[in-house]
PDB file of N, CA and C in Angstrom:
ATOM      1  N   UNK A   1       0.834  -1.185   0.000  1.00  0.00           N
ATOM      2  CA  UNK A   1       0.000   0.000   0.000  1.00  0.00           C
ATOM      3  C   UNK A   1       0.881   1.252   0.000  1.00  0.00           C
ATOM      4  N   UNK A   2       1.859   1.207   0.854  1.00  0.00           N
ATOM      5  CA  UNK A   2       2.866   2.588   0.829  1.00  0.00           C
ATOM      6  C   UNK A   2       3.312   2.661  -0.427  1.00  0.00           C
ATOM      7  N   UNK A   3       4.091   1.406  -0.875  1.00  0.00           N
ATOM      8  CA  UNK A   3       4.949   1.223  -2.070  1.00  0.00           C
ATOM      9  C   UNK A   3       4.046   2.020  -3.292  1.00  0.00           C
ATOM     10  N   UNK A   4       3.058   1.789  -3.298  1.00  0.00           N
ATOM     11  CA  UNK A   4       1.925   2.149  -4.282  1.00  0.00           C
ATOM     12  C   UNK A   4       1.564   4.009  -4.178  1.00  0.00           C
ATOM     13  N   UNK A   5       1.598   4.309  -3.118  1.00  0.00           N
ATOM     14  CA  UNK A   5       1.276   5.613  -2.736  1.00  0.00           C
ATOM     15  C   UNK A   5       2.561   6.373  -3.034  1.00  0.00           C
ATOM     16  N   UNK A   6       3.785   5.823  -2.901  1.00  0.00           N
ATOM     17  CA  UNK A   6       4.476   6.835  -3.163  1.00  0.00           C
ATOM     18  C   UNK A   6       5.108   6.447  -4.610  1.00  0.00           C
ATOM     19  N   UNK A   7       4.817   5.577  -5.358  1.00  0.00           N
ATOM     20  CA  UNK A   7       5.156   5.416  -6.330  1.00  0.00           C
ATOM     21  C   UNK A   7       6.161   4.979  -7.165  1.00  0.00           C
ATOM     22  N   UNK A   8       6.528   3.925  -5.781  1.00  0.00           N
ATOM     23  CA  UNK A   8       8.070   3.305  -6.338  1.00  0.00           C
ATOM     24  C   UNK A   8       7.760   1.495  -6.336  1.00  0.00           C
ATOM     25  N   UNK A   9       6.385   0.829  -6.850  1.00  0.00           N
ATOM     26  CA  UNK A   9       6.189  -0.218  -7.292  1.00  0.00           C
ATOM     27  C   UNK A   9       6.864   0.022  -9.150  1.00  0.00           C
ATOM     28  N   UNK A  10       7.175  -1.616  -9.114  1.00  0.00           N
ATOM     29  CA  UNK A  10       7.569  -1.644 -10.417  1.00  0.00           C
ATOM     30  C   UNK A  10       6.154  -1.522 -11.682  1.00  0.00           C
ATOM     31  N   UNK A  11       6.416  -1.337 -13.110  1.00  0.00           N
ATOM     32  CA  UNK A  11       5.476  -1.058 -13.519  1.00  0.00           C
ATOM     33  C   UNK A  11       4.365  -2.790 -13.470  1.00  0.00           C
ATOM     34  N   UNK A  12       4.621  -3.624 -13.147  1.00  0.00           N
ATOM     35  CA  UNK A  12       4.301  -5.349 -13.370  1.00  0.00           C
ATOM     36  C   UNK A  12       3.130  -5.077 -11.842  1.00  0.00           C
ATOM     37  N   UNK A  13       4.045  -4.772 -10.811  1.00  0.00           N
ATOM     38  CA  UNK A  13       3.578  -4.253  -9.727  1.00  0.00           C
ATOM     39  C   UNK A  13       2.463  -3.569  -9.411  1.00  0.00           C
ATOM     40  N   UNK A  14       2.120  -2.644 -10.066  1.00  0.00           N
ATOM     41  CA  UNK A  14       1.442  -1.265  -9.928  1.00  0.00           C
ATOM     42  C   UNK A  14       0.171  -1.612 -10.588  1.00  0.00           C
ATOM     43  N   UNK A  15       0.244  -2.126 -11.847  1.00  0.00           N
ATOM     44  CA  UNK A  15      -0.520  -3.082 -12.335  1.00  0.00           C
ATOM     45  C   UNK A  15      -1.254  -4.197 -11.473  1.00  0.00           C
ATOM     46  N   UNK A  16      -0.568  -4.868 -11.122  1.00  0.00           N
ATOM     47  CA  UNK A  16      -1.409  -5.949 -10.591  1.00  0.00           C
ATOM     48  C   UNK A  16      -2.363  -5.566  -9.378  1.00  0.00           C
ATOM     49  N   UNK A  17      -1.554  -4.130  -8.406  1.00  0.00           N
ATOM     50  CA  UNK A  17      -2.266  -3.969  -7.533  1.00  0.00           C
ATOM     51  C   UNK A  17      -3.632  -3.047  -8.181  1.00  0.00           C
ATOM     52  N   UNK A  18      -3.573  -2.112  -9.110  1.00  0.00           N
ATOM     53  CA  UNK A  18      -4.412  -1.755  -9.426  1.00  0.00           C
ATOM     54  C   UNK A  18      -5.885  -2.477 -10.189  1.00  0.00           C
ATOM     55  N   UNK A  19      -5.261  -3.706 -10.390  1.00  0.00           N
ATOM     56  CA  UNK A  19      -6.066  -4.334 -10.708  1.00  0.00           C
ATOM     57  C   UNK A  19      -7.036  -5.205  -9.576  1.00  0.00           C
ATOM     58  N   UNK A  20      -6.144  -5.547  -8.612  1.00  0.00           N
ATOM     59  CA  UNK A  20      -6.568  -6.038  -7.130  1.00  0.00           C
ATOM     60  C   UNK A  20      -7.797  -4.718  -6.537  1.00  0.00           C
ATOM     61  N   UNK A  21      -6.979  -3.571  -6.870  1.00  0.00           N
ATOM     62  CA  UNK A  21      -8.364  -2.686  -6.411  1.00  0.00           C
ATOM     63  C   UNK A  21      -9.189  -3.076  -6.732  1.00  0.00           C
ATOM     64  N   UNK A  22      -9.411  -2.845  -8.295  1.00  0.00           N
ATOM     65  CA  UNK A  22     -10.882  -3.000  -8.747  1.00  0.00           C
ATOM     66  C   UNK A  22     -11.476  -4.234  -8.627  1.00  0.00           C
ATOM     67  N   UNK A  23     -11.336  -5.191  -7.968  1.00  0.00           N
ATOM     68  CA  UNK A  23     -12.103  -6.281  -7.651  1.00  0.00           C
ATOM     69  C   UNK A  23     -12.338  -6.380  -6.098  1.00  0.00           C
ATOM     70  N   UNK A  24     -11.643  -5.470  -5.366  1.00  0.00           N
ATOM     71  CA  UNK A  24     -11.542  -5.455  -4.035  1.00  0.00           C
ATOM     72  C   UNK A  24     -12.032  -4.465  -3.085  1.00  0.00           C
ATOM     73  N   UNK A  25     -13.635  -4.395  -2.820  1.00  0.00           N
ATOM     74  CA  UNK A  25     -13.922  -3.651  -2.583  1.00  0.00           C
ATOM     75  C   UNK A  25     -13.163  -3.062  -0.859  1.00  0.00           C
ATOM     76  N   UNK A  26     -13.034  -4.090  -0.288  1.00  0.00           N
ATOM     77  CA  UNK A  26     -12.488  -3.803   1.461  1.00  0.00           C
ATOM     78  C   UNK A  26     -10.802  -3.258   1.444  1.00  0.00           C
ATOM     79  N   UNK A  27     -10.050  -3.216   0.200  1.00  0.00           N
ATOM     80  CA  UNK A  27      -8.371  -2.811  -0.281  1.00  0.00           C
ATOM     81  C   UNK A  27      -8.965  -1.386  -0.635  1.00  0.00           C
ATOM     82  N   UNK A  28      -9.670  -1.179  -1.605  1.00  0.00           N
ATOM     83  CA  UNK A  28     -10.063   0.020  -2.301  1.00  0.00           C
ATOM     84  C   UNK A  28     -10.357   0.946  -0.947  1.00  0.00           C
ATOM     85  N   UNK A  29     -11.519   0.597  -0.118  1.00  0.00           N
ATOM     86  CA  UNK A  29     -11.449   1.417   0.928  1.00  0.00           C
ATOM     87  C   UNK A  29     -10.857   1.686   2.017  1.00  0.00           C
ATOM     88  N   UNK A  30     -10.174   0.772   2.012  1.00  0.00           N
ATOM     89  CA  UNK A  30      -8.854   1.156   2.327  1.00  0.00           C
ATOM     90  C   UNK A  30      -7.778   1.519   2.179  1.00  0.00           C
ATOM     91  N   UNK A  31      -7.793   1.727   1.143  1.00  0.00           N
ATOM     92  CA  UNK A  31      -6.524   2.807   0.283  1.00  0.00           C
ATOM     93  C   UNK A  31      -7.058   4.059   0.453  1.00  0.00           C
ATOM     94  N   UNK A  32      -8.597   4.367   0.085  1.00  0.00           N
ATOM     95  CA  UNK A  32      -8.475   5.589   0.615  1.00  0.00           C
ATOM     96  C   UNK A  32      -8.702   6.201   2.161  1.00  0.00           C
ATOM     97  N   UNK A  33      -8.819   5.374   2.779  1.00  0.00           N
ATOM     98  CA  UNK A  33      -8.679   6.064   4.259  1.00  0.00           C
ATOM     99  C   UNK A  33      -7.445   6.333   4.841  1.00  0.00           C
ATOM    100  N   UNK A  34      -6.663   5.712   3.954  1.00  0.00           N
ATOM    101  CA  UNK A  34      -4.835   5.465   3.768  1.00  0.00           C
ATOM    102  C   UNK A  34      -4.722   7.075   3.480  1.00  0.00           C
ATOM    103  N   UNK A  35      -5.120   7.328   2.698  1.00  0.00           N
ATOM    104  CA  UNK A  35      -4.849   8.618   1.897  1.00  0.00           C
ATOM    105  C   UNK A  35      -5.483   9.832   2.629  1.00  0.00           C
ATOM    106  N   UNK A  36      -6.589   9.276   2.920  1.00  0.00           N
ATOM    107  CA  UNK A  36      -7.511  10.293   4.207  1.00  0.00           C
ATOM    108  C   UNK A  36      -6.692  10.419   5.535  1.00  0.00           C
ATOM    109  N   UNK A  37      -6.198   9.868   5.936  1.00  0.00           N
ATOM    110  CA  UNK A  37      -5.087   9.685   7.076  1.00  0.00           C
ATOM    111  C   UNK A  37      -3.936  10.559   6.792  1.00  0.00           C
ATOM    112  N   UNK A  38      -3.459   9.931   5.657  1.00  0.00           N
ATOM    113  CA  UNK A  38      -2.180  11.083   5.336  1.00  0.00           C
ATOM    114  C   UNK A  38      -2.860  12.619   4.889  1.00  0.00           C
ATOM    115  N   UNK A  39      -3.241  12.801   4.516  1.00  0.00           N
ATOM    116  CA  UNK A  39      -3.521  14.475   4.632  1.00  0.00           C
ATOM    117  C   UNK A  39      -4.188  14.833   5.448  1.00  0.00           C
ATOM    118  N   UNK A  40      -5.057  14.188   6.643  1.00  0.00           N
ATOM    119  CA  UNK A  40      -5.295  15.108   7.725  1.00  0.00           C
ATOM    120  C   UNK A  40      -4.051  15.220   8.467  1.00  0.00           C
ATOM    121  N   UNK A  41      -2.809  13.931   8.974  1.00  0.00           N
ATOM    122  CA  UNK A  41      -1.823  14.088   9.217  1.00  0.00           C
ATOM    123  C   UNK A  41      -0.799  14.923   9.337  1.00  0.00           C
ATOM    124  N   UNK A  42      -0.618  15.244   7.744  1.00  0.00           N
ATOM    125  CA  UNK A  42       0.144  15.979   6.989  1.00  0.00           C
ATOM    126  C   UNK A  42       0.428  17.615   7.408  1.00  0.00           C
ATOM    127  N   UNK A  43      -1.113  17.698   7.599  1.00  0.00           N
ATOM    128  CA  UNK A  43      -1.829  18.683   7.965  1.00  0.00           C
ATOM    129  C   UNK A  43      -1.298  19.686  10.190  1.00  0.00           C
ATOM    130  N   UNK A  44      -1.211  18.519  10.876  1.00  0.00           N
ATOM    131  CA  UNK A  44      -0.589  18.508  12.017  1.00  0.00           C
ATOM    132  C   UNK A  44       0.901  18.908  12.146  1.00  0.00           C
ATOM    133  N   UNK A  45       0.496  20.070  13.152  1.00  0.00           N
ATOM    134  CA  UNK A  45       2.082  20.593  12.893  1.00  0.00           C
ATOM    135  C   UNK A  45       2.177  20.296  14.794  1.00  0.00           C
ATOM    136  N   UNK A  46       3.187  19.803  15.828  1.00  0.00           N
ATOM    137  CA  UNK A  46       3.244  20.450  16.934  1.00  0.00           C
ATOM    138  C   UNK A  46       2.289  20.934  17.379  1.00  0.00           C
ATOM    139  N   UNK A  47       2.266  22.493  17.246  1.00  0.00           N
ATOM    140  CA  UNK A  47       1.924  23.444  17.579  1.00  0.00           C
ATOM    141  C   UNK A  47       0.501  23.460  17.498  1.00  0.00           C
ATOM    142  N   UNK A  48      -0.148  22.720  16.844  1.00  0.00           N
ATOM    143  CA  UNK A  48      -1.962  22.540  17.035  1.00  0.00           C
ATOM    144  C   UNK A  48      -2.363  21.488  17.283  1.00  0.00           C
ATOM    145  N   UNK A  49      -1.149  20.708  18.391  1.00  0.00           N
ATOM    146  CA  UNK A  49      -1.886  19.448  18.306  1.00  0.00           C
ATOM    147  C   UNK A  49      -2.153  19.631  20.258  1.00  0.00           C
ATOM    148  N   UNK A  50      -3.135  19.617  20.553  1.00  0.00           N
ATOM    149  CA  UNK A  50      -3.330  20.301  22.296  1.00  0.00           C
ATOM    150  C   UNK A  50      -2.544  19.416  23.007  1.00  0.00           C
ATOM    151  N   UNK A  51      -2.387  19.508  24.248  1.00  0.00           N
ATOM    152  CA  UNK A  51      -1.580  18.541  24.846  1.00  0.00           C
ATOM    153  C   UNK A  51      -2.280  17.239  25.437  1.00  0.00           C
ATOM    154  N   UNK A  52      -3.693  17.749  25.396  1.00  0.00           N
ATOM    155  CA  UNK A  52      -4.728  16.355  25.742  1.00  0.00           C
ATOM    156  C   UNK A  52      -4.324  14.819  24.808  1.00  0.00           C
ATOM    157  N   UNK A  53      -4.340  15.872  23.386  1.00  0.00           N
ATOM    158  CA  UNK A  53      -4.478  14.852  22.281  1.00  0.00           C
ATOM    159  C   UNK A  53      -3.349  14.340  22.244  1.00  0.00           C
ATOM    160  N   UNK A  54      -2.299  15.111  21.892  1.00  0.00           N
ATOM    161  CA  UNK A  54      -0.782  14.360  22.424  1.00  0.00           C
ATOM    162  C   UNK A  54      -0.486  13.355  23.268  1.00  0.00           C
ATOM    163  N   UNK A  55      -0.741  13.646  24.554  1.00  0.00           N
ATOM    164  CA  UNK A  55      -0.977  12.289  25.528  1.00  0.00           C
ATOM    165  C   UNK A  55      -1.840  11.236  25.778  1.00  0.00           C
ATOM    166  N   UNK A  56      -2.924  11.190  24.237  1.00  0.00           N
ATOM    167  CA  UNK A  56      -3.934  10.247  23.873  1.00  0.00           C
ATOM    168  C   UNK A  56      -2.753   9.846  23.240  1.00  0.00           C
ATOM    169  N   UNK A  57      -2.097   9.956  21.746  1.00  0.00           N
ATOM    170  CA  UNK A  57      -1.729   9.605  20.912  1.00  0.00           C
ATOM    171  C   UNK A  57      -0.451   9.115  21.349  1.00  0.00           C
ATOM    172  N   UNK A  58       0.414   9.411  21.793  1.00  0.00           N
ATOM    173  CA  UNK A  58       1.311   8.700  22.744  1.00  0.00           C
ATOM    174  C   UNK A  58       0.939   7.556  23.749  1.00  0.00           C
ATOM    175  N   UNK A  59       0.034   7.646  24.556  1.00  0.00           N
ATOM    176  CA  UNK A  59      -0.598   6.270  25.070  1.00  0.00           C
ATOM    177  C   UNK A  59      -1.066   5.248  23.917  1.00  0.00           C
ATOM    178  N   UNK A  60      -1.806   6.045  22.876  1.00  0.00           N
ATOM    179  CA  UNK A  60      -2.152   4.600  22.151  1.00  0.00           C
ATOM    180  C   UNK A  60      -1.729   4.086  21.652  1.00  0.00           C
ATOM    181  N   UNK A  61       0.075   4.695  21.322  1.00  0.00           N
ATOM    182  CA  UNK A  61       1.061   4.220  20.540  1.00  0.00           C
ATOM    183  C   UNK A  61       2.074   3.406  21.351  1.00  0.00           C
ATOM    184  N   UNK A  62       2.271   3.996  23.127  1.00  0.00           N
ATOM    185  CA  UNK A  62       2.860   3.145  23.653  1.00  0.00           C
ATOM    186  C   UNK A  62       1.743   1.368  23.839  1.00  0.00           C
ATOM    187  N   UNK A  63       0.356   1.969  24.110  1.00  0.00           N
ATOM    188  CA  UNK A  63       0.125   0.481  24.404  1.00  0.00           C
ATOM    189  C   UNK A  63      -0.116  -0.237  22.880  1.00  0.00           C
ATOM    190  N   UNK A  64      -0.103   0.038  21.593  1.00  0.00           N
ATOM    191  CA  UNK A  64      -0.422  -0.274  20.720  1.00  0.00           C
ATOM    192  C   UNK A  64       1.460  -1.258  20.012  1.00  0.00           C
ATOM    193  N   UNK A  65       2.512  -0.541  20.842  1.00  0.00           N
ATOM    194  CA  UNK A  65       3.912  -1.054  20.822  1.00  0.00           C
ATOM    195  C   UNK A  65       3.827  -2.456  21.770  1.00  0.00           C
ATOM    196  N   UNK A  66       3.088  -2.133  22.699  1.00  0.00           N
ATOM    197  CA  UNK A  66       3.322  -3.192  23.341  1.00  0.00           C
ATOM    198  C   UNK A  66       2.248  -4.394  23.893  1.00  0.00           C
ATOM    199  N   UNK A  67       1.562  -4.325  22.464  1.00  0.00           N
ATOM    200  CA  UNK A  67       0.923  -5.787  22.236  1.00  0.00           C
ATOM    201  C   UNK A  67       1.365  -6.380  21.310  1.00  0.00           C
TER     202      UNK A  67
END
């Protein structure tokens, strides 16, 4: 899915997955929530992220490391 997004599958590659989309409806929507993710992301600088949410996102990443 990354490989595909940033555009360094081979052309045999790129192909086949694009073809996997279109038969795949649960990949397809999930490619784009992939993509919905990265630009709200993208979007987060520091500085607007409150400190509540910070110490959500850090907990869910420490307990999400350690399962």
């Amino acid at each position: 899915m990354t490989d595909f997004l940033e555009g360094v599958l081979c052309e045999d590659d790129e192909r086949r997955f694009i073809e996997h989309l279109a038969e795949c409806t649960g990949c397809e929507a999930y490619l784009d929530q992939f993509r919905r993710t990265i630009a709200t992301t993208g979007e987060l600088t520091p500085d607007n992220i409150s400190s509540d949410a910070r110490q959500q996102l850090l907990s869910a990443f420490r307990n999400w490391q350690g399962q």
